[in-house]
N, C-alpha and C. Protein backbone atom coordinates (compact mmCIF):
# COMPACT_ATOMS: atom_id res chain seq x y z
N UNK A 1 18.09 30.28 11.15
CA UNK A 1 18.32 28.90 11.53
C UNK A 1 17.84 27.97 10.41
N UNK A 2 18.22 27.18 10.04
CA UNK A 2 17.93 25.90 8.93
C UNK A 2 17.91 25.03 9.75
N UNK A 3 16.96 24.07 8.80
CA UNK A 3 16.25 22.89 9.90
C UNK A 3 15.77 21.56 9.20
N UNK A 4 16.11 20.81 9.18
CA UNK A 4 15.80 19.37 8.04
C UNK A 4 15.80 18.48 8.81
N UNK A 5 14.25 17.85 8.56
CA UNK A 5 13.76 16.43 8.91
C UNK A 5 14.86 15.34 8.72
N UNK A 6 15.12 14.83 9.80
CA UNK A 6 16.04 13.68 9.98
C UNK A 6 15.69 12.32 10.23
N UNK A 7 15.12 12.25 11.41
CA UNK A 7 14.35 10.72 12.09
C UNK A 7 12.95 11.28 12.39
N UNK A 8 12.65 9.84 12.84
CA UNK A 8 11.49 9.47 13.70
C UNK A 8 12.43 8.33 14.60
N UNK A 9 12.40 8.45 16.07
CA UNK A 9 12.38 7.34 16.64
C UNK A 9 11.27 6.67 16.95
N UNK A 10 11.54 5.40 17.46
CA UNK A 10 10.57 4.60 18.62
C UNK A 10 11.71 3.72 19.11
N UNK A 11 11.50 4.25 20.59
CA UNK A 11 12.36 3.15 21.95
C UNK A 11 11.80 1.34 21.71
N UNK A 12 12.57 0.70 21.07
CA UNK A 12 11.43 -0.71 21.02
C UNK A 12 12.23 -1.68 22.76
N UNK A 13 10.89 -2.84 22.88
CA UNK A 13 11.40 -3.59 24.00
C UNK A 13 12.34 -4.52 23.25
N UNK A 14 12.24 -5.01 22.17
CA UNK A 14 13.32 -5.76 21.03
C UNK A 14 13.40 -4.78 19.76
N UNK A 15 14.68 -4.40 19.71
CA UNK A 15 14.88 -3.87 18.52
C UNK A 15 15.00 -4.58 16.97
N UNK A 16 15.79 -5.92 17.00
CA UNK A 16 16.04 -6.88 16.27
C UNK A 16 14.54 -6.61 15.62
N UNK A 17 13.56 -7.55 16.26
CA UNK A 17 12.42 -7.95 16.11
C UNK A 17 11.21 -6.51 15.42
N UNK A 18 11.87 -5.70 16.08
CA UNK A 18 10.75 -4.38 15.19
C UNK A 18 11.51 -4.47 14.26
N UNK A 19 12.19 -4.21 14.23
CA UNK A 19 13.23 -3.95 12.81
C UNK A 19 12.56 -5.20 11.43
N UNK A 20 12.70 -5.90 12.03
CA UNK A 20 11.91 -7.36 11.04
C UNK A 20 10.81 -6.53 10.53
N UNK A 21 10.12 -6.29 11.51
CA UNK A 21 8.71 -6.24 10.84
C UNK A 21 8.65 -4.94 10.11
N UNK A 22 9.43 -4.16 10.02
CA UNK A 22 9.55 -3.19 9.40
C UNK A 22 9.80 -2.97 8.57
N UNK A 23 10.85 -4.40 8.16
CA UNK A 23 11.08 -4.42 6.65
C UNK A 23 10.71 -4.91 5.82
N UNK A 24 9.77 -6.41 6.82
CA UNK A 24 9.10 -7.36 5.98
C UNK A 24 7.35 -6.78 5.19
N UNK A 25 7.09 -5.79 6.13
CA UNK A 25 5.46 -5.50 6.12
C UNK A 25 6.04 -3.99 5.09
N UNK A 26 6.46 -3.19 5.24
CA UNK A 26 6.89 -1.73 4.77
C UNK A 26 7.76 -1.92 3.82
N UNK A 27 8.58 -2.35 4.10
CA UNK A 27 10.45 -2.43 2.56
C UNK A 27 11.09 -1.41 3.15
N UNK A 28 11.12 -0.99 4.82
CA UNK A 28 12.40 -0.47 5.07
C UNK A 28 13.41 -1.22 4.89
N UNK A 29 14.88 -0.71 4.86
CA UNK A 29 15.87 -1.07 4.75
C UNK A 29 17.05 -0.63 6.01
N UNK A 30 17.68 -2.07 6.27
CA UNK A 30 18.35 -1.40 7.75
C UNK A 30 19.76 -0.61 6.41
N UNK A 31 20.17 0.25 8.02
CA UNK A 31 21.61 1.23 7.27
C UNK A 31 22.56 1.23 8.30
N UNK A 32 22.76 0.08 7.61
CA UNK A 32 23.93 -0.16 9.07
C UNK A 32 25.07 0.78 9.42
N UNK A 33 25.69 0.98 10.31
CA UNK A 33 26.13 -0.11 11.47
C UNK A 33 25.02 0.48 12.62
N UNK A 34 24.60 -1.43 12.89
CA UNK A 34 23.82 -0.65 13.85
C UNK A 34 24.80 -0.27 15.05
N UNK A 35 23.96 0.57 16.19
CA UNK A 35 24.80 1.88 16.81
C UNK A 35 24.59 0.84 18.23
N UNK A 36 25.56 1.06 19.15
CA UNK A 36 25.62 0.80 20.34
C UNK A 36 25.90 1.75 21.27
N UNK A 37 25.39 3.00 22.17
CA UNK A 37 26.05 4.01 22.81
C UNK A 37 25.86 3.90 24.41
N UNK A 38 26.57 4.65 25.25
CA UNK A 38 26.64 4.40 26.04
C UNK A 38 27.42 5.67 27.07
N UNK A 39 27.57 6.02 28.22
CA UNK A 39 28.14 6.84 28.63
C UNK A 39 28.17 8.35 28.79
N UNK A 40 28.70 9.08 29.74
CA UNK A 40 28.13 10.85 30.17
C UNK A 40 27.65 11.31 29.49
N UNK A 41 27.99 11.28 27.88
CA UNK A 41 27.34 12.45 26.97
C UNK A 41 26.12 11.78 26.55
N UNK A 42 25.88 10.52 26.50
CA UNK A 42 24.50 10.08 26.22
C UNK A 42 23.50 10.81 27.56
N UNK A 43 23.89 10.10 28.57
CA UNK A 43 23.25 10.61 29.46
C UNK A 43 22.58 12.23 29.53
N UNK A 44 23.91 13.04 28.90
CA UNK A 44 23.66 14.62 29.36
C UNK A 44 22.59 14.70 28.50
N UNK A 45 22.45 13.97 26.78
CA UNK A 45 21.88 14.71 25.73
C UNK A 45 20.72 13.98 26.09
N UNK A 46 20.20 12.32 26.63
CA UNK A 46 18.58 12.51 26.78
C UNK A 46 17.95 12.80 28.41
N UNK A 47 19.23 13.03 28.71
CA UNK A 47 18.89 13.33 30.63
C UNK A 47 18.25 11.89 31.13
N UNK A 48 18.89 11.11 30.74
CA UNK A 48 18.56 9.65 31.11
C UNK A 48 19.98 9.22 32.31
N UNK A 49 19.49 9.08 32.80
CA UNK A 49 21.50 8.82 33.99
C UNK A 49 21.03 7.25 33.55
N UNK A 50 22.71 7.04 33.42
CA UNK A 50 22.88 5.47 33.10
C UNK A 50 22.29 4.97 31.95
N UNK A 51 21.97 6.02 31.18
CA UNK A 51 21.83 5.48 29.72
C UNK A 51 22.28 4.92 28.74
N UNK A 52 21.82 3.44 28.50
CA UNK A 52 22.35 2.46 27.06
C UNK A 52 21.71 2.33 26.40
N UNK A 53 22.25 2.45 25.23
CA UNK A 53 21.34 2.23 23.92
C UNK A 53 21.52 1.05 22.63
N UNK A 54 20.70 0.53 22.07
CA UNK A 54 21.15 -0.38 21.07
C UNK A 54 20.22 -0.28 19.83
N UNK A 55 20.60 -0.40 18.89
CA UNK A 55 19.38 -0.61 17.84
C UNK A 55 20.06 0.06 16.67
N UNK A 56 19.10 0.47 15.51
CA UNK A 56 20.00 1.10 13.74
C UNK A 56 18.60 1.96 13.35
N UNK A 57 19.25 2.35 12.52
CA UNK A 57 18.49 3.18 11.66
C UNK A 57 17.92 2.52 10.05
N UNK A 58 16.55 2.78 10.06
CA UNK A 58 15.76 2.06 8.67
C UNK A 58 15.75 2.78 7.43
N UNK A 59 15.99 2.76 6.38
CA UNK A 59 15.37 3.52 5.46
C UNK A 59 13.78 3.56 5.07
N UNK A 60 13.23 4.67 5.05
CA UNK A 60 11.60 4.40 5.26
C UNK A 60 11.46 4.89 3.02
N UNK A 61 10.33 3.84 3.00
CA UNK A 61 9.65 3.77 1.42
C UNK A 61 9.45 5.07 1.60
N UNK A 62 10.52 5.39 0.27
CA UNK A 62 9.95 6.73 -1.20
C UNK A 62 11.33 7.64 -0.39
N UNK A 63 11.73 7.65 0.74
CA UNK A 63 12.77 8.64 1.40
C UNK A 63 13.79 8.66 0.72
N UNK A 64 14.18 7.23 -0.18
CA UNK A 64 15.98 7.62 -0.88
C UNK A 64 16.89 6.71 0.41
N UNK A 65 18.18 6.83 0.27
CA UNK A 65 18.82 6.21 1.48
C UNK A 65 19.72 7.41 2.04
N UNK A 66 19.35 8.87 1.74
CA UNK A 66 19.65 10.03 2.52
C UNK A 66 18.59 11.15 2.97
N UNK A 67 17.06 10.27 2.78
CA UNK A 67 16.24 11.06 3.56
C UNK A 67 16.27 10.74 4.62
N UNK A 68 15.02 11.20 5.39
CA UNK A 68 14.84 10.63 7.13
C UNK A 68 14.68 9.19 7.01
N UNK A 69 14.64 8.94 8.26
CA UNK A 69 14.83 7.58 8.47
C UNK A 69 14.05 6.96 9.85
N UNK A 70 13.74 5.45 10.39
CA UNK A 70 13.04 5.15 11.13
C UNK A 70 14.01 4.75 12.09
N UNK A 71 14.50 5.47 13.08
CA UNK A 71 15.48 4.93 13.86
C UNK A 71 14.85 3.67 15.22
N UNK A 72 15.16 2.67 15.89
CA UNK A 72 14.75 1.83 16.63
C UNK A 72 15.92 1.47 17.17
N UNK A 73 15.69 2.08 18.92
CA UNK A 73 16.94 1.95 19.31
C UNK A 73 15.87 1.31 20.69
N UNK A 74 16.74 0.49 21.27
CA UNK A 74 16.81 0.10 22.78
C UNK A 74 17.10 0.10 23.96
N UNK A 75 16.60 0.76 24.88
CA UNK A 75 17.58 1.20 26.52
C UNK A 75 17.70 -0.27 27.34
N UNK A 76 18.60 0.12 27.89
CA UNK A 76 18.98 -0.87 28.97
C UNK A 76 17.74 -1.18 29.68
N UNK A 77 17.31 0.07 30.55
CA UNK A 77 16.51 -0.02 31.35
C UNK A 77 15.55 0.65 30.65
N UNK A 78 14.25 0.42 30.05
CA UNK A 78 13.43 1.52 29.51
C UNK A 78 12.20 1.83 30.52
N UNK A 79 11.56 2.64 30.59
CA UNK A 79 10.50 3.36 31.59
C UNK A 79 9.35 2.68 30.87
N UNK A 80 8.21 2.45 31.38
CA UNK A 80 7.40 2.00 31.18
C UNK A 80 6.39 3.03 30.28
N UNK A 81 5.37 2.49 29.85
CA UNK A 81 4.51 3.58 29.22
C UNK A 81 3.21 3.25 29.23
N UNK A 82 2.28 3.98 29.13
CA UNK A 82 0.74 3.64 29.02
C UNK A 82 0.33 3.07 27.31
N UNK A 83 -0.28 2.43 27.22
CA UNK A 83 -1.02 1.74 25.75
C UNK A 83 -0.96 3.08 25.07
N UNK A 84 -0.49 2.88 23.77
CA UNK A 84 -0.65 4.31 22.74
C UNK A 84 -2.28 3.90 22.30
N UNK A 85 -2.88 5.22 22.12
CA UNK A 85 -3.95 5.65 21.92
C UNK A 85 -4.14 6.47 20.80
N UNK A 86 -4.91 6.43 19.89
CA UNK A 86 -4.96 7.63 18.65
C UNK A 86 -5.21 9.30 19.61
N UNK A 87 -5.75 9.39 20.42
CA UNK A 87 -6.38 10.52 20.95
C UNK A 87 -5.36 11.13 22.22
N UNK A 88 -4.09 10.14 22.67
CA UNK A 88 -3.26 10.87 23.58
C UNK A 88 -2.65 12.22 23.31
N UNK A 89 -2.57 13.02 23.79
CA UNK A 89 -1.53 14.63 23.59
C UNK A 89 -0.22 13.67 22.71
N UNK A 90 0.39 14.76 22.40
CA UNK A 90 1.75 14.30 21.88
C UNK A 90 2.01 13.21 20.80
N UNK A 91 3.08 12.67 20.57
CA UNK A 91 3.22 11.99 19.39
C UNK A 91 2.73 10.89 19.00
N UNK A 92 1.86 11.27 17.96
CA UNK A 92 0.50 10.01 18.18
C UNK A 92 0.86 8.44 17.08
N UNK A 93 1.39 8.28 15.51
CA UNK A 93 1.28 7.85 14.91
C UNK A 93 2.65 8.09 13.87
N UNK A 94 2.49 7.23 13.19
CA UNK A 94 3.48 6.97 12.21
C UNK A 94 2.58 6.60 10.63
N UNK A 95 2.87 7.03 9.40
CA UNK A 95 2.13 7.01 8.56
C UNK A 95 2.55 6.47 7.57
N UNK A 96 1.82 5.34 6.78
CA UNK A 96 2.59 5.03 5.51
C UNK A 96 1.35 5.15 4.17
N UNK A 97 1.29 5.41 3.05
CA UNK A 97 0.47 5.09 2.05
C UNK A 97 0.93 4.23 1.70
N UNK A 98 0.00 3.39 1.15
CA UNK A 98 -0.09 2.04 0.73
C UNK A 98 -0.99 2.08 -0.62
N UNK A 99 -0.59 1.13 -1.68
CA UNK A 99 -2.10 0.64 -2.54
C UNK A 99 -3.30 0.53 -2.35
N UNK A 100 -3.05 -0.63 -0.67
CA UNK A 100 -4.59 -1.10 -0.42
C UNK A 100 -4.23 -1.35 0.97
N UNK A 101 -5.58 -0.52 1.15
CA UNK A 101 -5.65 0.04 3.13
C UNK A 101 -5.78 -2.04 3.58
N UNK A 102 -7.16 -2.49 3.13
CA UNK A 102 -7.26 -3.43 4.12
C UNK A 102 -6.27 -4.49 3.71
N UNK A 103 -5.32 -4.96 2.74
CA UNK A 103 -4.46 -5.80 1.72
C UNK A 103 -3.15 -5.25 2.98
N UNK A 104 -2.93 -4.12 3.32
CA UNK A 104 -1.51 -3.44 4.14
C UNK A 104 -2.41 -3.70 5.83
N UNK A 105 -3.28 -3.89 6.27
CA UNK A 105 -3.67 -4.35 7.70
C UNK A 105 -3.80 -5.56 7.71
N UNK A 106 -4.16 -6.23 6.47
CA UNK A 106 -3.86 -8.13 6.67
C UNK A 106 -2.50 -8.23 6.99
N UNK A 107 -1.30 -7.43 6.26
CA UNK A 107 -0.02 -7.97 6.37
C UNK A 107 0.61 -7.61 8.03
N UNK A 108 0.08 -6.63 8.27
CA UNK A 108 0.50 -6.18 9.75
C UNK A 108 0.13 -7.12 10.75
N UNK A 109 -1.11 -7.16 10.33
CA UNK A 109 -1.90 -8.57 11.10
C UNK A 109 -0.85 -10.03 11.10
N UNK A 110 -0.31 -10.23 9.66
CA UNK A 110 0.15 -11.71 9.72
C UNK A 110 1.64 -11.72 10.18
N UNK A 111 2.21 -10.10 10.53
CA UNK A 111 3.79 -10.32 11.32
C UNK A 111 3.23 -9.24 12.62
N UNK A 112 2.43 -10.26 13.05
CA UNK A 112 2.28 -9.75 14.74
C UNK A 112 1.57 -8.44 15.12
N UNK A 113 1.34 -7.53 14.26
CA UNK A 113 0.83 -6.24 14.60
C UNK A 113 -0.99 -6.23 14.92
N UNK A 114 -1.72 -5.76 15.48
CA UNK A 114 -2.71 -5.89 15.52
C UNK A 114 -3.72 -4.34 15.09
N UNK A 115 -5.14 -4.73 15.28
CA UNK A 115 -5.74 -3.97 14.33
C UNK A 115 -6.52 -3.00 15.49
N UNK A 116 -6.52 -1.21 15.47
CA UNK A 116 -6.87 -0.77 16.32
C UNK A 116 -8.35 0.01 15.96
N UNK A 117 -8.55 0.24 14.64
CA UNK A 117 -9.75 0.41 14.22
C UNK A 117 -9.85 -0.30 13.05
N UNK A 118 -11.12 -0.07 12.26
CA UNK A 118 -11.49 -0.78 11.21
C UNK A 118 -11.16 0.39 9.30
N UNK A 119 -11.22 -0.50 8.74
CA UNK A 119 -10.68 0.93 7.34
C UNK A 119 -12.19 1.72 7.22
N UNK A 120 -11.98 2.76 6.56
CA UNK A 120 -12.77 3.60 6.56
C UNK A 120 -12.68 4.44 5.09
N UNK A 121 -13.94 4.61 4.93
CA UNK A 121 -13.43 5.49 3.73
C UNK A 121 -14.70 7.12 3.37
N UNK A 122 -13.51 8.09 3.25
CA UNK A 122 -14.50 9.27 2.72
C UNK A 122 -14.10 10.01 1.71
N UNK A 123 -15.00 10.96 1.61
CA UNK A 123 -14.31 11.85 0.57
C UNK A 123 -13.92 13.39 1.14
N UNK A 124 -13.23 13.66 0.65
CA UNK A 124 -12.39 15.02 0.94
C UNK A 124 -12.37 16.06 -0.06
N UNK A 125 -13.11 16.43 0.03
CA UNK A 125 -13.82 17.87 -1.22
C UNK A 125 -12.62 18.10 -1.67
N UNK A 126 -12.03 18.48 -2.73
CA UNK A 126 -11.03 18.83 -3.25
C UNK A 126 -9.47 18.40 -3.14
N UNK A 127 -9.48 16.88 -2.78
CA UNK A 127 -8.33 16.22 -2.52
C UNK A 127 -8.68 14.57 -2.87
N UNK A 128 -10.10 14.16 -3.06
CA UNK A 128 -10.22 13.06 -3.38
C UNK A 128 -10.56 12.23 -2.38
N UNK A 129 -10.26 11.01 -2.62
CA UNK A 129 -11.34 9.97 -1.59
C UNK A 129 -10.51 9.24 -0.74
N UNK A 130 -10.20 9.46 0.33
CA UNK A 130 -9.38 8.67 1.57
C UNK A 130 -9.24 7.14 2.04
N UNK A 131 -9.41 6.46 1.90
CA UNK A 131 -9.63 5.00 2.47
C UNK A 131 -8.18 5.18 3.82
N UNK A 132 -8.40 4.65 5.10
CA UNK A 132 -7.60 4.57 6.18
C UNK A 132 -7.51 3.86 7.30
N UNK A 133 -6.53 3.59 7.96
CA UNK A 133 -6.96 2.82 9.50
C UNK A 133 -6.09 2.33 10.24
N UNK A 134 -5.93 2.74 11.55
CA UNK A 134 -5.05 2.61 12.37
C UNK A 134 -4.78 1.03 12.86
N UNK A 135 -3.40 0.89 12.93
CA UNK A 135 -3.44 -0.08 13.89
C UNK A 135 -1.80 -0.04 14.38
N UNK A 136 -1.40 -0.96 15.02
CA UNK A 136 -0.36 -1.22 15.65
C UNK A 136 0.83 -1.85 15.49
N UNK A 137 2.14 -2.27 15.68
CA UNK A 137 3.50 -2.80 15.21
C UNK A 137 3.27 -3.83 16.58
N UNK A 138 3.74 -5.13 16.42
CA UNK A 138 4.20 -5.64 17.47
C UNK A 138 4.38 -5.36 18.89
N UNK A 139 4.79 -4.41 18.91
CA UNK A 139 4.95 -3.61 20.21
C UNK A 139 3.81 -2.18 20.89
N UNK A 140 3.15 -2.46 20.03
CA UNK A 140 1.92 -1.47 20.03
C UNK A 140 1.90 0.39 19.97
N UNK A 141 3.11 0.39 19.30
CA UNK A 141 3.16 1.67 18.24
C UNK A 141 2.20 2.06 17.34
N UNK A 142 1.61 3.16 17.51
CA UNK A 142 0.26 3.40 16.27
C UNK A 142 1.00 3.59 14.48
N UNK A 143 0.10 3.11 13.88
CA UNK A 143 0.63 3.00 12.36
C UNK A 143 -0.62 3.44 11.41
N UNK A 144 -0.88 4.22 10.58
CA UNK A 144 -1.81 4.87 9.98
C UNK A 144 -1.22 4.28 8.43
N UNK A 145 -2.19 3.60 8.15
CA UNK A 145 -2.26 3.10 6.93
C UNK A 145 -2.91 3.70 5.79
N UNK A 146 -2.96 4.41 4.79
CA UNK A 146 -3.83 5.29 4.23
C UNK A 146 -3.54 4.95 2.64
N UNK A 147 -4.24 5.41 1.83
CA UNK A 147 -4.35 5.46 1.05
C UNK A 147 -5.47 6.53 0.00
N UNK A 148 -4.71 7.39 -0.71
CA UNK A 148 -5.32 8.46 -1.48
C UNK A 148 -5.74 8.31 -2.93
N UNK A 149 -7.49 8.31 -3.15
CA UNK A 149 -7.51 8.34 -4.77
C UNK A 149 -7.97 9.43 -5.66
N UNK A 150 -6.87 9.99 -5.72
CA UNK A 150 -6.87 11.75 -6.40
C UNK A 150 -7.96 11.61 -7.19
N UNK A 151 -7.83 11.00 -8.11
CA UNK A 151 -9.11 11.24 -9.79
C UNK A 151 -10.09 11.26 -8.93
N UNK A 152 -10.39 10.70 -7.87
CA UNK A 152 -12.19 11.37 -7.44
C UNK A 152 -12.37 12.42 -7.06
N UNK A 153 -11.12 13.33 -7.11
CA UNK A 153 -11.26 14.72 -6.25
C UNK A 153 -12.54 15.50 -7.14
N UNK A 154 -13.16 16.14 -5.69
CA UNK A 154 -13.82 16.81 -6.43
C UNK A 154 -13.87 18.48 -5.72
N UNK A 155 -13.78 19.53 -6.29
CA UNK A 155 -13.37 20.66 -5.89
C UNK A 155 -14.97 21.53 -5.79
C-alpha cells in the first residue's frame, strides 16, 4: 500500500474568516476553487446524514503548492465540541516554526487568536535549544509555535 500526506483539516464556525487569519499571521495561500459539497456520497464518506460543506484548501509555508495543505471547510449544521486542550486524547495541535516564538504569538494575538501558555525555552541534548508555545486561532484551534536553534546543539 502507498500512502502520502495530503491535508490537515479543521471544521471552522466561519471559514472565510479562518482562512484570513491564516494567511495574514502564517503566508498560507488559498487554492482555489473553493469547494461547495453536498449530497448521499458526502454523507456515506463522513457518515454525517444531511451533510454540507463549504470552505478551500490553504497552501501551508515551505509545502510548495503540491504538498499538503490546510483544508477549512464548514458544515451546515456542525456538532458542538469541548474547548481544545493541549492534553486531550486525539488530535491535539497544528505546528508552525517560526523565527521568533514570542514576535509569531504577538501576531496571533493581534488577528484574534489568543495565548494558551507562555514561550518557553530548553535545551534538547543533541538537537539544540527549543524556544515554544501554544496558543490558539480565532476559533480556538491549538497552534504550536516553535522555533529551533541547531548551533547550540549539544550531543
Amino acid at each position: 500500500m502507498r500512502a502520502e500526506y495530503r491535508h490537515l483539516n479543521i471544521v471552522a464556525r466561519d471559514w472565510r474568516k479562518l482562512a484570513r487569519f491564516y494567511e495574514e499571521v502564517f503566508g498560507c495561500r488559498p487554492l482555489p476553487p473553493a469547494r461547495s459539497y453536498s449530497g448521499r456520497w458526502l454523507e456515506a464518506g463522513t457518515g454525517v446524514d444531511g451533510a454540507e460543506i463549504e470552505g478551500i484548501h490553504l497552501s501551508l509555508p515551505g509545502a510548495g503548492d503540491g504538498g499538503p495543505t490546510l483544508e477549512l471547510f464548514q458544515y451546515t449544521s456542525p456538532a458542538e465540541r469541548p474547548r481544545p486542550r493541549a492534553d486531550r486524547e486525539g488530535f491535539a495541535h497544528i505546528a508552525f516554526e517560526v523565527d521568533d516564538v514570542p514576535g509569531a504569538l504577538g501576531k496571533v494575538l493581534a488577528h484574534g487568536g489568543r495565548a494558551v501558555g507562555r514561550p518557553s525555552t530548553r535545551e534538547v541534548p543533541g538537537s539544540g535549544v527549543l524556544t515554544f508555545v501554544y496558543a490558539a486561532d480565532p476559533e480556538g484551534n491549538l497552534i504550536e509555535l516553535l522555533h529551533w536553534d541547531r548551533r547550540r546543539a549539544r550531543g
